[in-house]
C-alpha atoms as a PDB file:
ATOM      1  CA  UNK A   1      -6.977  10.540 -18.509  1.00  0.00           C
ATOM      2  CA  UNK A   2      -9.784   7.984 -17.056  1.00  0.00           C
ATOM      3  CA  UNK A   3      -7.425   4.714 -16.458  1.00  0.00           C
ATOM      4  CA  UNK A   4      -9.428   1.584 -16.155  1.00  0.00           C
ATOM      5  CA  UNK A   5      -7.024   1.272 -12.952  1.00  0.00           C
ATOM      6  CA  UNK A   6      -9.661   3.159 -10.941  1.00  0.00           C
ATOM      7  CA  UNK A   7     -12.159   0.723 -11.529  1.00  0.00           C
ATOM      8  CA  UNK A   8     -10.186  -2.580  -9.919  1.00  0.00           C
ATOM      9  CA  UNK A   9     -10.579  -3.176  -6.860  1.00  0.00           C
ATOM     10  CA  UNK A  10      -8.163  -1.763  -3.976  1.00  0.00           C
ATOM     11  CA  UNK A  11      -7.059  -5.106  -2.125  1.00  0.00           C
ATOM     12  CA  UNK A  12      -4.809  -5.263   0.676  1.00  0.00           C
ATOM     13  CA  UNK A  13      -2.121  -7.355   0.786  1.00  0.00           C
ATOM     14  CA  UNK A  14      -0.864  -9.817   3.326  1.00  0.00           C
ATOM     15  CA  UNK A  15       2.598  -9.774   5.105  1.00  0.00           C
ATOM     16  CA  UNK A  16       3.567 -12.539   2.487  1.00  0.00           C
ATOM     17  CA  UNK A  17       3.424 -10.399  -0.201  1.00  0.00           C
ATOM     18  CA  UNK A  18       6.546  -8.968  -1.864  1.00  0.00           C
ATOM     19  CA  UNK A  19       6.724  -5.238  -2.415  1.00  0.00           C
ATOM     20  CA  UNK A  20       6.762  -4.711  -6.639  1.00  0.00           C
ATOM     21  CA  UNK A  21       9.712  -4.734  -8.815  1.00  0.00           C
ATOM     22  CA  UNK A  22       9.910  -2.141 -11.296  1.00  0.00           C
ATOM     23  CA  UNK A  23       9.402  -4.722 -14.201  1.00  0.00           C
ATOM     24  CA  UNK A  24       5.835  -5.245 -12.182  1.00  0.00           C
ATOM     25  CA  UNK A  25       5.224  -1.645 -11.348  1.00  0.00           C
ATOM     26  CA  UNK A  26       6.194  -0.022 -14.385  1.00  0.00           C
ATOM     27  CA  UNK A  27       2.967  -1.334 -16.428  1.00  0.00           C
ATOM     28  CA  UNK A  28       0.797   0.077 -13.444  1.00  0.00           C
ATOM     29  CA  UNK A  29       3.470   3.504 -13.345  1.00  0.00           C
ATOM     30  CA  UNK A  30       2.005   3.864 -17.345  1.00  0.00           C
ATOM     31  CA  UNK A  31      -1.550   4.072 -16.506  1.00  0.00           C
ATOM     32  CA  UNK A  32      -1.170   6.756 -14.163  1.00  0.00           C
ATOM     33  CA  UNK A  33      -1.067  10.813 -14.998  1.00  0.00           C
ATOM     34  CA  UNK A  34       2.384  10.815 -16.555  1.00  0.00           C
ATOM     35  CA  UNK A  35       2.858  14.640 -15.389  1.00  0.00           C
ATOM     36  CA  UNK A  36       1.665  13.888 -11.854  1.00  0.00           C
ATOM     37  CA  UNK A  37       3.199  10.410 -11.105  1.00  0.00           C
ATOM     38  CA  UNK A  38       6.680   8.531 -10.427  1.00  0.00           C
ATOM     39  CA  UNK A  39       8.239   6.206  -8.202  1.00  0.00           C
ATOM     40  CA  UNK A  40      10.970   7.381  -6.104  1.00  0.00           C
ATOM     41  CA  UNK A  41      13.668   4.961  -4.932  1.00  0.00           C
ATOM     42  CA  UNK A  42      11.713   1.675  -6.266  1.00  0.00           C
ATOM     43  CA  UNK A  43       9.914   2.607  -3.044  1.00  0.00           C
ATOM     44  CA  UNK A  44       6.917   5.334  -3.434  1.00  0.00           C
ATOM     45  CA  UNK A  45       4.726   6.847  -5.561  1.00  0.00           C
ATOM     46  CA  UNK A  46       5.221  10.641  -5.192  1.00  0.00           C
ATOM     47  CA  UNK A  47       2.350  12.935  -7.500  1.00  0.00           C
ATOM     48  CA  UNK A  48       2.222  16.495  -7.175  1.00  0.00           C
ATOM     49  CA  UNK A  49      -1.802  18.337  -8.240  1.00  0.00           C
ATOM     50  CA  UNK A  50      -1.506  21.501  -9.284  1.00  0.00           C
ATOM     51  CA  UNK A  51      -4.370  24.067  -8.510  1.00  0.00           C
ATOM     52  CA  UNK A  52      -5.945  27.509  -9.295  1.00  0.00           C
ATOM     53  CA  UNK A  53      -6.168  28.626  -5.969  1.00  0.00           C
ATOM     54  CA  UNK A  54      -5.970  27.436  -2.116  1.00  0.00           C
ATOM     55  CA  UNK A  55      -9.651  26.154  -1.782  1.00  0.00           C
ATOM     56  CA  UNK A  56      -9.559  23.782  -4.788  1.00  0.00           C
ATOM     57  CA  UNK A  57      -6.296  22.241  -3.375  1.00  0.00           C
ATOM     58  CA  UNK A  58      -8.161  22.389   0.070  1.00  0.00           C
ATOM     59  CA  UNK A  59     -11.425  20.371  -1.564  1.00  0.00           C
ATOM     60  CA  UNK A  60      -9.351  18.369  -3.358  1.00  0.00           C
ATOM     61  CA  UNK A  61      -7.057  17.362  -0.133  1.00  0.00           C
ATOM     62  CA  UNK A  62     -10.770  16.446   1.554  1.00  0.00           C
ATOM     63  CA  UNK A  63     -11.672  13.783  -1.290  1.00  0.00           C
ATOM     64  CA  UNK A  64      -8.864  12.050  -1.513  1.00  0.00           C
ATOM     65  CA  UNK A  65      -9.014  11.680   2.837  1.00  0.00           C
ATOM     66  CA  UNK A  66     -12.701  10.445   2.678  1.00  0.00           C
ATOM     67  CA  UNK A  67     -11.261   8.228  -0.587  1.00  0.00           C
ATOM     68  CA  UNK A  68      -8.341   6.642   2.018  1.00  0.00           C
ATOM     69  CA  UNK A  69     -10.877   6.570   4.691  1.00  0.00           C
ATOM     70  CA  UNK A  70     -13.199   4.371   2.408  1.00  0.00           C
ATOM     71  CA  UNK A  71     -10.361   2.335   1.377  1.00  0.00           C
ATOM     72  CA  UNK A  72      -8.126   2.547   4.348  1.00  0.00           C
ATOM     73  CA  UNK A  73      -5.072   2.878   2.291  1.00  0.00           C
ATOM     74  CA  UNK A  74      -3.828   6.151   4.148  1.00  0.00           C
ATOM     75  CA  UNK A  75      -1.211   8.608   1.979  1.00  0.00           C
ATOM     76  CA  UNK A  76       0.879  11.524   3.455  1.00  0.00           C
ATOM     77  CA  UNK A  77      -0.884  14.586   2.293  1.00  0.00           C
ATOM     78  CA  UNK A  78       0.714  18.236   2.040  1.00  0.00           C
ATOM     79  CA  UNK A  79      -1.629  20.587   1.203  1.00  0.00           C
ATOM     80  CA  UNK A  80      -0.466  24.442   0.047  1.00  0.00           C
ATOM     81  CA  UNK A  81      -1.791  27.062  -2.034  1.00  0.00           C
ATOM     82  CA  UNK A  82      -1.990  25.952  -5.377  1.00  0.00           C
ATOM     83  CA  UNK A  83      -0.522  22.149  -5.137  1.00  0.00           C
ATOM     84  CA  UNK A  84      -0.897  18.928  -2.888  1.00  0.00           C
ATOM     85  CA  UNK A  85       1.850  16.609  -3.550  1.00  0.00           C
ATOM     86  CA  UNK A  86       1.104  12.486  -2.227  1.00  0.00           C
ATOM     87  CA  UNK A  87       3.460  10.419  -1.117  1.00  0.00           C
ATOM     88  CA  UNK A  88       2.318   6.430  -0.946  1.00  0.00           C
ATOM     89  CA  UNK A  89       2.937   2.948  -0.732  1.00  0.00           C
ATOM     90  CA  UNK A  90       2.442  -0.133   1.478  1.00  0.00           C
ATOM     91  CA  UNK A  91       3.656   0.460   4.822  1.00  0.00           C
ATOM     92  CA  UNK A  92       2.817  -3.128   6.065  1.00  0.00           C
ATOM     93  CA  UNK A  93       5.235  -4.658   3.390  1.00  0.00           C
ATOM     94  CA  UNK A  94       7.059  -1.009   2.759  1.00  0.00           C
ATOM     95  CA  UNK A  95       7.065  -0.922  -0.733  1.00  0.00           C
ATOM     96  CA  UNK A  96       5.022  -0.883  -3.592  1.00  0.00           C
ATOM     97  CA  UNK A  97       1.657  -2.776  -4.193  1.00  0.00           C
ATOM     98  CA  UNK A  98      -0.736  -2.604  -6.616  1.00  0.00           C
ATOM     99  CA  UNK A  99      -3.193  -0.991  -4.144  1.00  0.00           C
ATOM    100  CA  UNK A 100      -0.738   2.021  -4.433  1.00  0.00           C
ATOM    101  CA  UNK A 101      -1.617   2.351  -8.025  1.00  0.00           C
ATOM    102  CA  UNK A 102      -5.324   1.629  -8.059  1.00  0.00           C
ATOM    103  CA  UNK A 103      -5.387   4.450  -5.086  1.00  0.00           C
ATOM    104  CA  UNK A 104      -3.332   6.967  -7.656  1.00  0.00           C
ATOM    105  CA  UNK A 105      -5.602   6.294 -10.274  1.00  0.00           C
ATOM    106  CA  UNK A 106      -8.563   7.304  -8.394  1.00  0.00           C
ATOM    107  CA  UNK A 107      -6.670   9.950  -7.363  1.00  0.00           C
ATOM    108  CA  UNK A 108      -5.984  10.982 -11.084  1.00  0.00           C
ATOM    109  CA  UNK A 109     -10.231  10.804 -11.606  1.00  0.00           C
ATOM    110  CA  UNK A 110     -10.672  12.905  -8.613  1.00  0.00           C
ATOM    111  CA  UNK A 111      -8.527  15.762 -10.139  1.00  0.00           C
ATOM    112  CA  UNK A 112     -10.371  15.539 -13.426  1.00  0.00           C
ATOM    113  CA  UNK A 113     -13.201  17.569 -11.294  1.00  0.00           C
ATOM    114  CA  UNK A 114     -10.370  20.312 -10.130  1.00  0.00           C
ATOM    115  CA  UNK A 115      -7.656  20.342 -13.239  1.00  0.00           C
ATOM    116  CA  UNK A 116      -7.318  23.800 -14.034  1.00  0.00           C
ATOM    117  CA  UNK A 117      -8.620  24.585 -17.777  1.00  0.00           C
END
């Protein structure tokens, strides 16, 4: 699923901004890979990737890194054979912005190179 979410731009918010709402975050929740994807606690996106075998997961783990790098919107990462779950959202207003979701959704594109057939 290519969302047009991957193609916005990932901008960082200020400490003024409010975290989401789920009335806000729920339109963004719908564009993301509905097996991978939800929001935990009105607080966090959590995905989980599933994988053939330890090296995809591995290769997979080292785009989305050089992704945050780029972007430097940092997730937590756990990497093991055959899955790498994300957690993420905006520690500077700990919540949810829509950086989290533009960040998924490149995510999701990512995977499209690795989803097992």
């Amino acid at each position: 699923m290519a969302s047009a979410l991957a193609d916005e731009a990932c901008e960082a918010c200020t400490s003024d901004d409010e975290p989401l709402a789920e009335a806000e975050f729920a339109k963004y929740l719908a564009e993301l890979e509905e097996e991978v994807w939800n929001v935990v606690d009105d607080h966090h996106l959590e995905g989980t990737y599933e994988f053939e075998d330890f090296r995809d997961a591995l290769e997979f783990t080292y785009d989305v890194g050089e992704l945050s790098e780029e972007e430097w919107h940092h997730p937590d990462i756990h990497l093991q054979w055959g899955e790498v779950k994300i957690e993420m959202w905006t520690h500077k207003i700990n919540g949810l912005h829509k950086a989290d979701f533009v960040m998924a959704a490149r995510m999701d594109r990512i995977y499209d190179e690795y989803a097992p057939e």
